[in-house]
C-alpha atoms as a PDB file:
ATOM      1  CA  UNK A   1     -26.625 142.485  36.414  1.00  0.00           C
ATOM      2  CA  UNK A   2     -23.015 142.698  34.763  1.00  0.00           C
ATOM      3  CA  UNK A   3     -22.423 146.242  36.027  1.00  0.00           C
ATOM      4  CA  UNK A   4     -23.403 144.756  39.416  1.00  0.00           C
ATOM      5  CA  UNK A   5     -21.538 141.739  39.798  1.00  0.00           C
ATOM      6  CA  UNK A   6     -18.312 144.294  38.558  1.00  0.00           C
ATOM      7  CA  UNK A   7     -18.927 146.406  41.743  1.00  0.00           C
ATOM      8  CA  UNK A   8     -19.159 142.977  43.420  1.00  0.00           C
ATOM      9  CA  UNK A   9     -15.973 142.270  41.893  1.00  0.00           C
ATOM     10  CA  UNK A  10     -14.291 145.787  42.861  1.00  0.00           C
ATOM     11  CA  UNK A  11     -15.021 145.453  46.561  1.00  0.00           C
ATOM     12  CA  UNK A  12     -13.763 141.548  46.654  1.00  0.00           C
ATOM     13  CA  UNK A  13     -10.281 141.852  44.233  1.00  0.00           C
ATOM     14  CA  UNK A  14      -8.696 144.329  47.374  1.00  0.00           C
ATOM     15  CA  UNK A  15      -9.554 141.985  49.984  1.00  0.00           C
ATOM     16  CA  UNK A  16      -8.486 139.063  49.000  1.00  0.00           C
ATOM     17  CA  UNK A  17      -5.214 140.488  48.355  1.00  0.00           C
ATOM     18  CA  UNK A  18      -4.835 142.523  52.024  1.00  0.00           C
ATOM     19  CA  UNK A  19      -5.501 139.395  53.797  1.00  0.00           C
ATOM     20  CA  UNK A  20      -2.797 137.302  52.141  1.00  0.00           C
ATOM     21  CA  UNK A  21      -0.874 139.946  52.871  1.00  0.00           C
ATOM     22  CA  UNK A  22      -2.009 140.605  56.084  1.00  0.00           C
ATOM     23  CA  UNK A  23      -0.887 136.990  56.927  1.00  0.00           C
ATOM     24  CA  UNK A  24       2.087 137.345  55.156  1.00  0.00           C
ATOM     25  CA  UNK A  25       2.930 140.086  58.277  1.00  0.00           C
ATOM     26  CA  UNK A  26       1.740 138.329  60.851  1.00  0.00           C
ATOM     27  CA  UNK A  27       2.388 134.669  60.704  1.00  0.00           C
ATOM     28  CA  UNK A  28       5.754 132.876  60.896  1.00  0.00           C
ATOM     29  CA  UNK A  29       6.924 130.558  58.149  1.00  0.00           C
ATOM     30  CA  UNK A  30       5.978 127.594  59.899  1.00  0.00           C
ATOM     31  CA  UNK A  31       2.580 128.509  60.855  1.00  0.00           C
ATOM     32  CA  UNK A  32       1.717 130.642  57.944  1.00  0.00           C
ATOM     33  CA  UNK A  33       0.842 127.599  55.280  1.00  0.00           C
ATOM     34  CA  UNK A  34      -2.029 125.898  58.282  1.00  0.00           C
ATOM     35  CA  UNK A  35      -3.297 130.028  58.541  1.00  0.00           C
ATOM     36  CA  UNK A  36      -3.721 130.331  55.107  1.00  0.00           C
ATOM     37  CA  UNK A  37      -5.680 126.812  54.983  1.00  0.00           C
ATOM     38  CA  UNK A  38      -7.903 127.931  57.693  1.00  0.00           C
ATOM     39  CA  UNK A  39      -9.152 131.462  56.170  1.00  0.00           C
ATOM     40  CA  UNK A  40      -9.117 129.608  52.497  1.00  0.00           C
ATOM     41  CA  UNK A  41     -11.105 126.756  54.014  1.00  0.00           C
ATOM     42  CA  UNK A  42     -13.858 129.357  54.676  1.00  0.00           C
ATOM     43  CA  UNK A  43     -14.350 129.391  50.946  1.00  0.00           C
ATOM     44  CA  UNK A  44     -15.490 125.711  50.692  1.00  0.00           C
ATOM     45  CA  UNK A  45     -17.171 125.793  53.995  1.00  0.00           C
ATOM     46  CA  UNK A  46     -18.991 129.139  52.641  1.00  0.00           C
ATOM     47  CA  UNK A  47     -20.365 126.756  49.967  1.00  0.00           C
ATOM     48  CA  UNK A  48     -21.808 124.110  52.110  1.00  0.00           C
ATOM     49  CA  UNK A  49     -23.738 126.597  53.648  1.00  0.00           C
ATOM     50  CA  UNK A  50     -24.384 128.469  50.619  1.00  0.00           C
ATOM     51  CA  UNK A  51     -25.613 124.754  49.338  1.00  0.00           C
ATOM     52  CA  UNK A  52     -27.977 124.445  52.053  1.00  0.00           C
ATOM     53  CA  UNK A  53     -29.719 128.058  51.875  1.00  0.00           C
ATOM     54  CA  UNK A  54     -29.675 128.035  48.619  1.00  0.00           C
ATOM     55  CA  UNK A  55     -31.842 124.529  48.435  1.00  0.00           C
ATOM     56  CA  UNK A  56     -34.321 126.069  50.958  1.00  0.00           C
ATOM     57  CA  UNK A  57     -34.880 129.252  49.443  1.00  0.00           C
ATOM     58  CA  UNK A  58     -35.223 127.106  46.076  1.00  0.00           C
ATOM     59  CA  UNK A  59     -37.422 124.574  47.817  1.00  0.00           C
ATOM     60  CA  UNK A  60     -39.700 127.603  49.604  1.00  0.00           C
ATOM     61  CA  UNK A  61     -39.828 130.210  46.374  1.00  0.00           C
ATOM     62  CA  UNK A  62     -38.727 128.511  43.324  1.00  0.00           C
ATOM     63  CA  UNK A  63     -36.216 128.837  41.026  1.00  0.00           C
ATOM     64  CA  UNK A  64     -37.468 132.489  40.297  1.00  0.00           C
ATOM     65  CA  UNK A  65     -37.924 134.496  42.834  1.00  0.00           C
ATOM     66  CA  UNK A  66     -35.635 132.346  44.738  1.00  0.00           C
ATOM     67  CA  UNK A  67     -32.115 133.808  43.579  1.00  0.00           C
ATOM     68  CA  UNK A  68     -33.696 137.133  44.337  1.00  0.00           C
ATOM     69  CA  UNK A  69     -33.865 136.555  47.779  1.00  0.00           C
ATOM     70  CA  UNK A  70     -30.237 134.466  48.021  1.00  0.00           C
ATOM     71  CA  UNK A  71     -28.257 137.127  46.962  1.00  0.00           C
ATOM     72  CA  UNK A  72     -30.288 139.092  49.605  1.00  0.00           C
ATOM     73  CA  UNK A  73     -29.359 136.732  52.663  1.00  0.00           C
ATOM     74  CA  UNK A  74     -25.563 136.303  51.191  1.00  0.00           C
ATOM     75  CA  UNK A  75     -25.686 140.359  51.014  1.00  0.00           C
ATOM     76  CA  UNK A  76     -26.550 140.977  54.176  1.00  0.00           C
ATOM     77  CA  UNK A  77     -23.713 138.385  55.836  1.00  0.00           C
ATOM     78  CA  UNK A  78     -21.135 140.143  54.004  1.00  0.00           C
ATOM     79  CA  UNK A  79     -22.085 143.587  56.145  1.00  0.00           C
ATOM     80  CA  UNK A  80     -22.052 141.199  59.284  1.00  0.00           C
ATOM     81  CA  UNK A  81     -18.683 140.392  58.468  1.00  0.00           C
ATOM     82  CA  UNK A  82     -17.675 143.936  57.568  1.00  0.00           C
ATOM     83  CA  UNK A  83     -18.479 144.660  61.589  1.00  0.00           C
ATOM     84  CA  UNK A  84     -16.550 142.186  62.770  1.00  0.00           C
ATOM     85  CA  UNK A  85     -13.525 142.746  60.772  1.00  0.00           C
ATOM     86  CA  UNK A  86     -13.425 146.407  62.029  1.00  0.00           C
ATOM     87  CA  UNK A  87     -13.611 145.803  65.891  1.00  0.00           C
ATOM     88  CA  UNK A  88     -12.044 142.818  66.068  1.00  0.00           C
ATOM     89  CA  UNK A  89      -8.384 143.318  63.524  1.00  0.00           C
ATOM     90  CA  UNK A  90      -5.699 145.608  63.651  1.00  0.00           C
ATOM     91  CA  UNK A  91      -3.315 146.076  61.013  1.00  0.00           C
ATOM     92  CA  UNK A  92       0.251 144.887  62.763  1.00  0.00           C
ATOM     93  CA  UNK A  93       1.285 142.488  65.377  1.00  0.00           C
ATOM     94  CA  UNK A  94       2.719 146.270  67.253  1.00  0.00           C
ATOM     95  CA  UNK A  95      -0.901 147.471  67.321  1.00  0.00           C
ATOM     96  CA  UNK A  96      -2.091 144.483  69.005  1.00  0.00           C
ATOM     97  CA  UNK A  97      -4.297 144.742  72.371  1.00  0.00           C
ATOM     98  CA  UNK A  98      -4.224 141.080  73.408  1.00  0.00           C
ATOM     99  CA  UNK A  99      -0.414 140.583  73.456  1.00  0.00           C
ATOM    100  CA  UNK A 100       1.913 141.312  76.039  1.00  0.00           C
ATOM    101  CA  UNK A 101       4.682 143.522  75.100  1.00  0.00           C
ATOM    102  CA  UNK A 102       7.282 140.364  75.195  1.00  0.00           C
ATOM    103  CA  UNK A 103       4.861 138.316  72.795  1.00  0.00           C
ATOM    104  CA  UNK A 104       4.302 141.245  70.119  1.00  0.00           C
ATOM    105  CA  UNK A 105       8.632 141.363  70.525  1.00  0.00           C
ATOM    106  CA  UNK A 106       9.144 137.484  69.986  1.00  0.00           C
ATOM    107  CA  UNK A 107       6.696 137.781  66.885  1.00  0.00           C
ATOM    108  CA  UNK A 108       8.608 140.745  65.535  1.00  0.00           C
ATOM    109  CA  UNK A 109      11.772 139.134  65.935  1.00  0.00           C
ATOM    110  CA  UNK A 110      10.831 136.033  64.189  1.00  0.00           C
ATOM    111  CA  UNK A 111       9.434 137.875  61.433  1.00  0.00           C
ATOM    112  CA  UNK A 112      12.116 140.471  61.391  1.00  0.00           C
ATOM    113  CA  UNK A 113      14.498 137.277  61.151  1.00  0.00           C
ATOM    114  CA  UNK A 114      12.577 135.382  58.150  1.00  0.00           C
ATOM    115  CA  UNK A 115      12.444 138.905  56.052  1.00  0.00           C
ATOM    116  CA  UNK A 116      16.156 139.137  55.851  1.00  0.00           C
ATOM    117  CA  UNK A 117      16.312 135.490  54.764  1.00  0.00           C
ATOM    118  CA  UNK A 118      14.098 136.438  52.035  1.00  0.00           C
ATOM    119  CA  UNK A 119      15.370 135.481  48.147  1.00  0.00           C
ATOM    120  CA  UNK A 120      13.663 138.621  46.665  1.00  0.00           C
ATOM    121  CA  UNK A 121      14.829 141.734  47.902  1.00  0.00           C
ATOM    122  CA  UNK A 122      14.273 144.620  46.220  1.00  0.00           C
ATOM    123  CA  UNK A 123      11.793 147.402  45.863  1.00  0.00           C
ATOM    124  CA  UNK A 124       8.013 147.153  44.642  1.00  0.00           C
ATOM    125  CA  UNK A 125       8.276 148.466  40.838  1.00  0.00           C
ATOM    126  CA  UNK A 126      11.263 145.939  40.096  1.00  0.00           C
ATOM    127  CA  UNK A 127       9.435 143.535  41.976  1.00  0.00           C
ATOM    128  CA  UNK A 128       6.655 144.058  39.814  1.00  0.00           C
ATOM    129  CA  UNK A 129       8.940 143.356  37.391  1.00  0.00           C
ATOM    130  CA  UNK A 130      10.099 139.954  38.441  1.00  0.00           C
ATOM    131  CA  UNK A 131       9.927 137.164  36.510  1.00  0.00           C
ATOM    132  CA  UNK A 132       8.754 135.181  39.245  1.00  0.00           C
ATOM    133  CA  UNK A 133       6.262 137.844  39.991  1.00  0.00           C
ATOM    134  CA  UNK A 134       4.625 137.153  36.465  1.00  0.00           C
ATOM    135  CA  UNK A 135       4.722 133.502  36.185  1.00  0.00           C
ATOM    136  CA  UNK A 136       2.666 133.342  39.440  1.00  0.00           C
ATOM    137  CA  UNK A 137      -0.080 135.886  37.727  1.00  0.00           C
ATOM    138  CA  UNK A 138      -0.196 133.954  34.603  1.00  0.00           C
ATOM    139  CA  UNK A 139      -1.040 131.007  37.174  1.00  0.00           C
ATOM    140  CA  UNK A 140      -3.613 132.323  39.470  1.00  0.00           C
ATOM    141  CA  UNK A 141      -5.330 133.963  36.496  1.00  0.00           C
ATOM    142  CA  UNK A 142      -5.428 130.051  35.449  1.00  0.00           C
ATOM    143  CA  UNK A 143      -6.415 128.671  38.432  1.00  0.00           C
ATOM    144  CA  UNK A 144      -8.851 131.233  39.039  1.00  0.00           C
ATOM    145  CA  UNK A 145     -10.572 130.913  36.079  1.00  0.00           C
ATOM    146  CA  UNK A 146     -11.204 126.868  37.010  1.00  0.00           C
ATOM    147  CA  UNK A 147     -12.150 128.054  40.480  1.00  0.00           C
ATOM    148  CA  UNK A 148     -14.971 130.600  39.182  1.00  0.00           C
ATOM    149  CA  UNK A 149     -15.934 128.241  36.446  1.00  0.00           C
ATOM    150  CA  UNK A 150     -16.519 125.644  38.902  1.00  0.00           C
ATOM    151  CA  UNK A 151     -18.265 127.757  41.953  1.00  0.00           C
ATOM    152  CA  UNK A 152     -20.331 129.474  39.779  1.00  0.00           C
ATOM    153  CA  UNK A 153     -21.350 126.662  37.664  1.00  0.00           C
ATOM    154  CA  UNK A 154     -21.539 123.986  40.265  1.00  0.00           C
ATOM    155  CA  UNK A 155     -24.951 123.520  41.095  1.00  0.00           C
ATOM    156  CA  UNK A 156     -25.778 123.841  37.597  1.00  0.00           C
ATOM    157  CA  UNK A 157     -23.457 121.487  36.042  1.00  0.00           C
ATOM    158  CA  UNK A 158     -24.401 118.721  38.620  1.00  0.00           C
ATOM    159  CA  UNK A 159     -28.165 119.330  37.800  1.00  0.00           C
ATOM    160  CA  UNK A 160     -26.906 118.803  33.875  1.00  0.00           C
ATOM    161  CA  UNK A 161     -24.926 115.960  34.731  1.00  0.00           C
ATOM    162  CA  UNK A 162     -27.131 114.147  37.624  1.00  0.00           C
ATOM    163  CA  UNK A 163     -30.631 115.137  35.366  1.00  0.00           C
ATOM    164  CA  UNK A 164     -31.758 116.556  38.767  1.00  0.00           C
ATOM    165  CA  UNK A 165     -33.633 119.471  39.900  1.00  0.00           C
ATOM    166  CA  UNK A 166     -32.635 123.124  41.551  1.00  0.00           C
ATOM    167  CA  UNK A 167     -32.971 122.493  45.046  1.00  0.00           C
ATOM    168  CA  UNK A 168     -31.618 118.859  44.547  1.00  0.00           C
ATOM    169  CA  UNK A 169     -28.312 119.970  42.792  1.00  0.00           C
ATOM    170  CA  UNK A 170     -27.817 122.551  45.120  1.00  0.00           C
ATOM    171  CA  UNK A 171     -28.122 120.113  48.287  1.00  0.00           C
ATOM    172  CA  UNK A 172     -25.680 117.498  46.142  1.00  0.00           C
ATOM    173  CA  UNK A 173     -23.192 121.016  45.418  1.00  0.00           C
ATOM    174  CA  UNK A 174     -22.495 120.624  49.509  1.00  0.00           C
ATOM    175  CA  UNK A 175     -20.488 117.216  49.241  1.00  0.00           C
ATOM    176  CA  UNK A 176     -17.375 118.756  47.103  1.00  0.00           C
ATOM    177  CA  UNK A 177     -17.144 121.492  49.540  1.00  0.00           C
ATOM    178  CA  UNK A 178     -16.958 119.516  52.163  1.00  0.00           C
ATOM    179  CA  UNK A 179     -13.946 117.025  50.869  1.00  0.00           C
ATOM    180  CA  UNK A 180     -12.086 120.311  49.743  1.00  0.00           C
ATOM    181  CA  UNK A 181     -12.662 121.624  53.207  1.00  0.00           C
ATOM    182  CA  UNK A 182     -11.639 118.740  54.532  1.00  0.00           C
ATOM    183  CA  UNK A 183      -8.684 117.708  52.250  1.00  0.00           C
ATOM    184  CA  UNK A 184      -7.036 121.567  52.574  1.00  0.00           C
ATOM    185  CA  UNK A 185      -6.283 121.236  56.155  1.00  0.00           C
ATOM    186  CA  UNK A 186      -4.350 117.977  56.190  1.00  0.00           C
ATOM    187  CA  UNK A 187      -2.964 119.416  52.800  1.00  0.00           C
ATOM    188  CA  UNK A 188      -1.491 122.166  54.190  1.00  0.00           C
ATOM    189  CA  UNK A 189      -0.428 121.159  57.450  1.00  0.00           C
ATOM    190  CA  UNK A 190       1.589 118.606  55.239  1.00  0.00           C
ATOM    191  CA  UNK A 191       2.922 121.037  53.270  1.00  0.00           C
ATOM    192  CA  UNK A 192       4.518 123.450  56.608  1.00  0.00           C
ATOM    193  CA  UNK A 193       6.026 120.013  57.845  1.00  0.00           C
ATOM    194  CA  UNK A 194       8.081 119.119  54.161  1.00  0.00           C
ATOM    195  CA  UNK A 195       7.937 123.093  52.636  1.00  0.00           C
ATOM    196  CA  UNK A 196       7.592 122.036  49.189  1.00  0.00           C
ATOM    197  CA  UNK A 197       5.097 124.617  47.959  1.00  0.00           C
ATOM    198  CA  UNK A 198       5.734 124.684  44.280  1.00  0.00           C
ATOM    199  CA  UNK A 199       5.838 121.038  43.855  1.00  0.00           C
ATOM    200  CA  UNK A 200       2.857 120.341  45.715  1.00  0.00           C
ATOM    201  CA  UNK A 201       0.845 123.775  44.475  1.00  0.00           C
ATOM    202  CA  UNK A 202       1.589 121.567  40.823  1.00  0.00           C
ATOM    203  CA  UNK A 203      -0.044 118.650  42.061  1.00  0.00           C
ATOM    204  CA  UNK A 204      -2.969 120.032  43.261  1.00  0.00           C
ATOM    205  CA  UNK A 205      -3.440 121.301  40.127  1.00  0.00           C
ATOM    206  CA  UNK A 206      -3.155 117.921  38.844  1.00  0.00           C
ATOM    207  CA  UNK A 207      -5.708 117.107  40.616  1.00  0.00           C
ATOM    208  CA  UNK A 208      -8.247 119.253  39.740  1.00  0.00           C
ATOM    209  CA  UNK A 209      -6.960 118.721  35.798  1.00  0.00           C
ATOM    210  CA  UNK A 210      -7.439 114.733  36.386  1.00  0.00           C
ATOM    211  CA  UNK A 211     -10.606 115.067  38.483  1.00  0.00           C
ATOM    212  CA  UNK A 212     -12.319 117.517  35.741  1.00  0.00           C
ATOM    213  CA  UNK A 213     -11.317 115.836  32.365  1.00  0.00           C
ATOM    214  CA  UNK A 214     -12.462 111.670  34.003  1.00  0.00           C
ATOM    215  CA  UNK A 215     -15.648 113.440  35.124  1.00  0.00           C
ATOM    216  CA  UNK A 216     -16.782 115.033  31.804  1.00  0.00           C
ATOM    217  CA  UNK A 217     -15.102 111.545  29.735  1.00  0.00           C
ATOM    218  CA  UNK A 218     -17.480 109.332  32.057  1.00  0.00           C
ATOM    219  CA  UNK A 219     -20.709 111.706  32.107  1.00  0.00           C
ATOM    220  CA  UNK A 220     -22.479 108.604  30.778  1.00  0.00           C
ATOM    221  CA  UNK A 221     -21.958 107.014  34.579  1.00  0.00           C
ATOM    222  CA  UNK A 222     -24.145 109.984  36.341  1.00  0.00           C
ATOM    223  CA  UNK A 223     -22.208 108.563  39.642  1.00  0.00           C
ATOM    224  CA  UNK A 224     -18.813 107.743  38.556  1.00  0.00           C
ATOM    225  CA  UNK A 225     -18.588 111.548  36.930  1.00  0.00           C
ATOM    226  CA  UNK A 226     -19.893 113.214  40.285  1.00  0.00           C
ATOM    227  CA  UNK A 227     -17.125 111.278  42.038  1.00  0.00           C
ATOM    228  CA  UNK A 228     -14.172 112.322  40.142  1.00  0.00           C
ATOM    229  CA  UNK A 229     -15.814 115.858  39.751  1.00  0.00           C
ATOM    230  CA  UNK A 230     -15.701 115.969  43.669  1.00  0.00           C
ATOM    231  CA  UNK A 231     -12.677 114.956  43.379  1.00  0.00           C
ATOM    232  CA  UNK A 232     -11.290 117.681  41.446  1.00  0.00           C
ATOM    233  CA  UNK A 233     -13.070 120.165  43.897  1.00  0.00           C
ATOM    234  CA  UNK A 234      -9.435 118.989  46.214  1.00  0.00           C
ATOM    235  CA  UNK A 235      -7.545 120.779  43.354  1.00  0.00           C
ATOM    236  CA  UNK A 236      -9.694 123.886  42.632  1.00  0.00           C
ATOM    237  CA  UNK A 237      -9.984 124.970  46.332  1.00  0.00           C
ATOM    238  CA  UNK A 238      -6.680 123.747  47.751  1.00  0.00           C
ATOM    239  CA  UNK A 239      -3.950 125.533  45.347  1.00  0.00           C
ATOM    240  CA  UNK A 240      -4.922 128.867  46.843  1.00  0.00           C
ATOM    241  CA  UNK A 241      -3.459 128.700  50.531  1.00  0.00           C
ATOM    242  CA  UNK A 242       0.019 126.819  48.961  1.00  0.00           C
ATOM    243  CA  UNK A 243      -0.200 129.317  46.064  1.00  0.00           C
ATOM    244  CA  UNK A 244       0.193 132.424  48.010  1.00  0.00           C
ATOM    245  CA  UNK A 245       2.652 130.607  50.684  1.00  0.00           C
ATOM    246  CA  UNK A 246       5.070 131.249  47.889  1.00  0.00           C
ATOM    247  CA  UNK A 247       5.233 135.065  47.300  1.00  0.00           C
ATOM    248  CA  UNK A 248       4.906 135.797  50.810  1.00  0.00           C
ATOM    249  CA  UNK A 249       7.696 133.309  51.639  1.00  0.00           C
ATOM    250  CA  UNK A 250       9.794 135.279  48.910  1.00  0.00           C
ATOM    251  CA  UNK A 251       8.944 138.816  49.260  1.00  0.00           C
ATOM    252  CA  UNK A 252       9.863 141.917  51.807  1.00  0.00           C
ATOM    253  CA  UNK A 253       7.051 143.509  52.788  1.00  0.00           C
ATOM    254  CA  UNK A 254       8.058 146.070  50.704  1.00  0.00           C
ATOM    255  CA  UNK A 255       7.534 144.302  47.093  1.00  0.00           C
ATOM    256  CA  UNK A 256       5.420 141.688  48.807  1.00  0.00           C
ATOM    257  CA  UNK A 257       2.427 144.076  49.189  1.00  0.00           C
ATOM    258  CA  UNK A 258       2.294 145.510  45.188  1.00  0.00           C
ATOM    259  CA  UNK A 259       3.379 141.748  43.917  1.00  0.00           C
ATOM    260  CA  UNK A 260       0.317 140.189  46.025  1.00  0.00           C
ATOM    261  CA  UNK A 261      -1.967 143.332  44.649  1.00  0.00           C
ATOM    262  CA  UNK A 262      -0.894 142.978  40.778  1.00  0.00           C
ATOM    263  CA  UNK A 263      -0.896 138.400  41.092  1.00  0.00           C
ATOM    264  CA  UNK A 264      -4.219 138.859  42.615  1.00  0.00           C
ATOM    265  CA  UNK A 265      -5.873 141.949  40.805  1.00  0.00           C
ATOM    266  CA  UNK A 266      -4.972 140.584  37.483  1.00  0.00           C
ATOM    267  CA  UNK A 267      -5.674 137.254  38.407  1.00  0.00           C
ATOM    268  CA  UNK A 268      -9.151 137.685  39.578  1.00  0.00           C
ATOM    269  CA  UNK A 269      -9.670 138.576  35.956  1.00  0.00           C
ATOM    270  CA  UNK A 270     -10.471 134.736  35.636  1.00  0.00           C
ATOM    271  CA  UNK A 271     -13.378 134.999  37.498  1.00  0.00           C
ATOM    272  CA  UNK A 272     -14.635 136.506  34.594  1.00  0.00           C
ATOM    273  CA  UNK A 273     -13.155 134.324  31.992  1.00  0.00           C
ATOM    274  CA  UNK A 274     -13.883 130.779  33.934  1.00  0.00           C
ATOM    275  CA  UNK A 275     -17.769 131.774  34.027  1.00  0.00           C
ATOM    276  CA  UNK A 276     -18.496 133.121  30.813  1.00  0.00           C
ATOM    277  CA  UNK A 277     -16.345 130.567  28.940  1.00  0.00           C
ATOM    278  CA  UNK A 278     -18.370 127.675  30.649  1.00  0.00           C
ATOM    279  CA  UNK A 279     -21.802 129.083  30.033  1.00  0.00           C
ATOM    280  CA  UNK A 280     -20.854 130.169  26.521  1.00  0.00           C
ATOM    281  CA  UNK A 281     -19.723 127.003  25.724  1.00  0.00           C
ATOM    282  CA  UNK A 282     -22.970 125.158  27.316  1.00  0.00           C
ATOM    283  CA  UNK A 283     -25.004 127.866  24.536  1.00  0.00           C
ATOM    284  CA  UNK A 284     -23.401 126.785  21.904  1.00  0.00           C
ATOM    285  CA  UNK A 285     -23.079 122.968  22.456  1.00  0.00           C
ATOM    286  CA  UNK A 286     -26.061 122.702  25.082  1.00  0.00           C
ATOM    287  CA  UNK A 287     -24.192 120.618  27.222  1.00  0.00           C
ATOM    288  CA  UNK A 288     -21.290 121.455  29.665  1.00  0.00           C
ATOM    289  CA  UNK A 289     -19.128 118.800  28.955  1.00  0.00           C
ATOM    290  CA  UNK A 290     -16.828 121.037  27.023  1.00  0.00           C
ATOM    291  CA  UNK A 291     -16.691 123.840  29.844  1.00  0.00           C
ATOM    292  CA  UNK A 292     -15.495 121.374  32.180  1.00  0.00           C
ATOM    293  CA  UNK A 293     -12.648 119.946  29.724  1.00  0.00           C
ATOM    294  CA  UNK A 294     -11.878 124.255  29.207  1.00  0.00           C
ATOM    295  CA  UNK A 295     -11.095 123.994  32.989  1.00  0.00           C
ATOM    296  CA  UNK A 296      -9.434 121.097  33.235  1.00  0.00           C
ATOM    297  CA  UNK A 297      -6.754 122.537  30.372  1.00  0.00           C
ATOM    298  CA  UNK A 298      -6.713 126.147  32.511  1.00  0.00           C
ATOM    299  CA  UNK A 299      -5.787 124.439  35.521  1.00  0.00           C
ATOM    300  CA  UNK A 300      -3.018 121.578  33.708  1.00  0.00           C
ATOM    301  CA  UNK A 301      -1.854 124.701  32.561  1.00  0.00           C
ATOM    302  CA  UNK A 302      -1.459 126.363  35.645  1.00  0.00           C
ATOM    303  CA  UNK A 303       0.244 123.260  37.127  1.00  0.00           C
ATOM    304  CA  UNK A 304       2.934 122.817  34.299  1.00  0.00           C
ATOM    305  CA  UNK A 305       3.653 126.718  34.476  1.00  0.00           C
ATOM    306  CA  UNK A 306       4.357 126.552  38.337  1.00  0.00           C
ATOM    307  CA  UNK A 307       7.165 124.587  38.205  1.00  0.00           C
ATOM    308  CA  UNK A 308       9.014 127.634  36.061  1.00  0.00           C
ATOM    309  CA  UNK A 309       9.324 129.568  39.608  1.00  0.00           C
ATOM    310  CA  UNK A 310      13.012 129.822  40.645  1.00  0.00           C
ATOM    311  CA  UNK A 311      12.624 130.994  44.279  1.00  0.00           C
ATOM    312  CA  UNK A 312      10.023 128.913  45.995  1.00  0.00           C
ATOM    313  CA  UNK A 313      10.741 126.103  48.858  1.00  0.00           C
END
């Protein structure tokens, strides 16, 4: 199952990273924070209807065979997707079908326009290099780990927490997806109209660190804690599209493409950390209480460190 879940990992670390960059190349600075919400919003949105398959196929098999047959549904999606992705994208704005020749050459030029105003110029092993560069892996290998902690967990912790069943908990697991799904939109269309990515990317991170620590101090109150543990679900979900505005708003293409590989290949290593630290910790204490305060320090972490970037809006 661990060797598995590595190839897993292996086939999602590179596409994550392409498609930030990939939007980094093809949307303009003012568009390029709502584009990133709308592709990041799939994650939560993926989740509600995760939630909902995953409490049928529960409900209809049980808890064992059941997540035999979910990772068979989700497997089979992710092919679907792999079709789409190959007829329907093309690498650059040039290659392009749908647009006229004068759109592709107004894109270009704005883009063309925004990479000389870049801060970072310089080529991809000193960008590598960059101080910037490192702070912002140190982070996402923080957030990350709270994100996977959290996804993986979910279900599981509310069932802990609530004293309900399977299918139950992963029905209830829908309602913090949706208010993350929800919450990243406005977030980032606030955040292209004032710009302030590090600031608010900190915040968010509040957030989640606020949300997680009140819901595992007031686990006595069953509701109260699954309110302020939705709550944090805001935080988790909604630092990634702000997150990556920042090194595609202050990298060339050049650096941009091996910074956004190394931030995300290195960060993703949290998505082994966040999981294994939470279940540990539930095996040793038999209660999950303490993996949810382990997040909540990752991700106040993550928040204080952000603020140490120099060239971010």
């Amino acid at each position: 199952m661990y060797a598995l879940r590595f190839v897993l990992g292996l086939a999602e670390a590179p596409f994550y990273a392409g498609t930030m960059f990939f939007m980094g190349i093809w949307f303009v600075k003012s568009e390029r924070g709502v584009a990133n919400s709308f592709f990041n919003a799939a994650i939560p949105v993926a989740g509600i209807f995760g939630g909902l398959i995953a409490g049928e196929i529960f409900t209809v098999y049980g808890n064992n065979p059941g997540w035999r047959y979910l990772f068979i549904y989700e497997g089979i999606l992710a092919l679907i997707s792999v079709v789409i992705l190959w007829v329907v994208l093309t690498d650059f704005p040039e290659d392009a079908k749908w647009l006229t020749k004068k759109e592709k050459d107004s894109l270009q030029e704005a883009l063309d326009s925004e990479e000389n105003e870049k801060p970072l110029k310089m080529g991809w092993k000193k960008a590598l290099q960059e101080p910037d560069v490192l702070i912002l892996t140190i982070v996402y290998l923080l957030g990350v780990t709270g994100l996977y902690g959290y996804t993986i967990w979910l279900p599981t912790i509310i069932s802990s927490f609530a004293h309900v069943n399977a299918a139950t908990s992963s029905f209830l697991s829908d309602i913090p997806y949706i208010v993350a799904a929800i919450a990243l939109i406005f977030i980032l269309r606030y955040s292209d109209k004032k710009g302030n990515r590090k600031v608010l990317t900190a915040i968010i991170f509040f957030v989640a660190f606020a949300g997680l620590a009140l819901s595992a101090f007031l686990i006595s109150n069953a509701v109260v804690s699954f309110i302020f543990f939705t709550i944090s679900a805001i935080g988790i979900f909604s630092f990634l599209p702000i997150f990556w505005n920042i090194p595609q708003e202050s990298l060339t293409r050049e650096s941009s493409a091996a910074s956004i590989g190394m931030i995300n290949g290195l960060g993703n290593l949290g998505g082994i950390v966040g999981p294994i630290l939470v279940g540990g910790l539930e095996s040793y204490t038999h209660s999950f209480v303490d993996g949810v305060y382990s997040m909540a320090i990752f991700v106040l972490i993550a928040g204080i460190l952000v603020l140490f970037v120099k060239h971010s809006r």
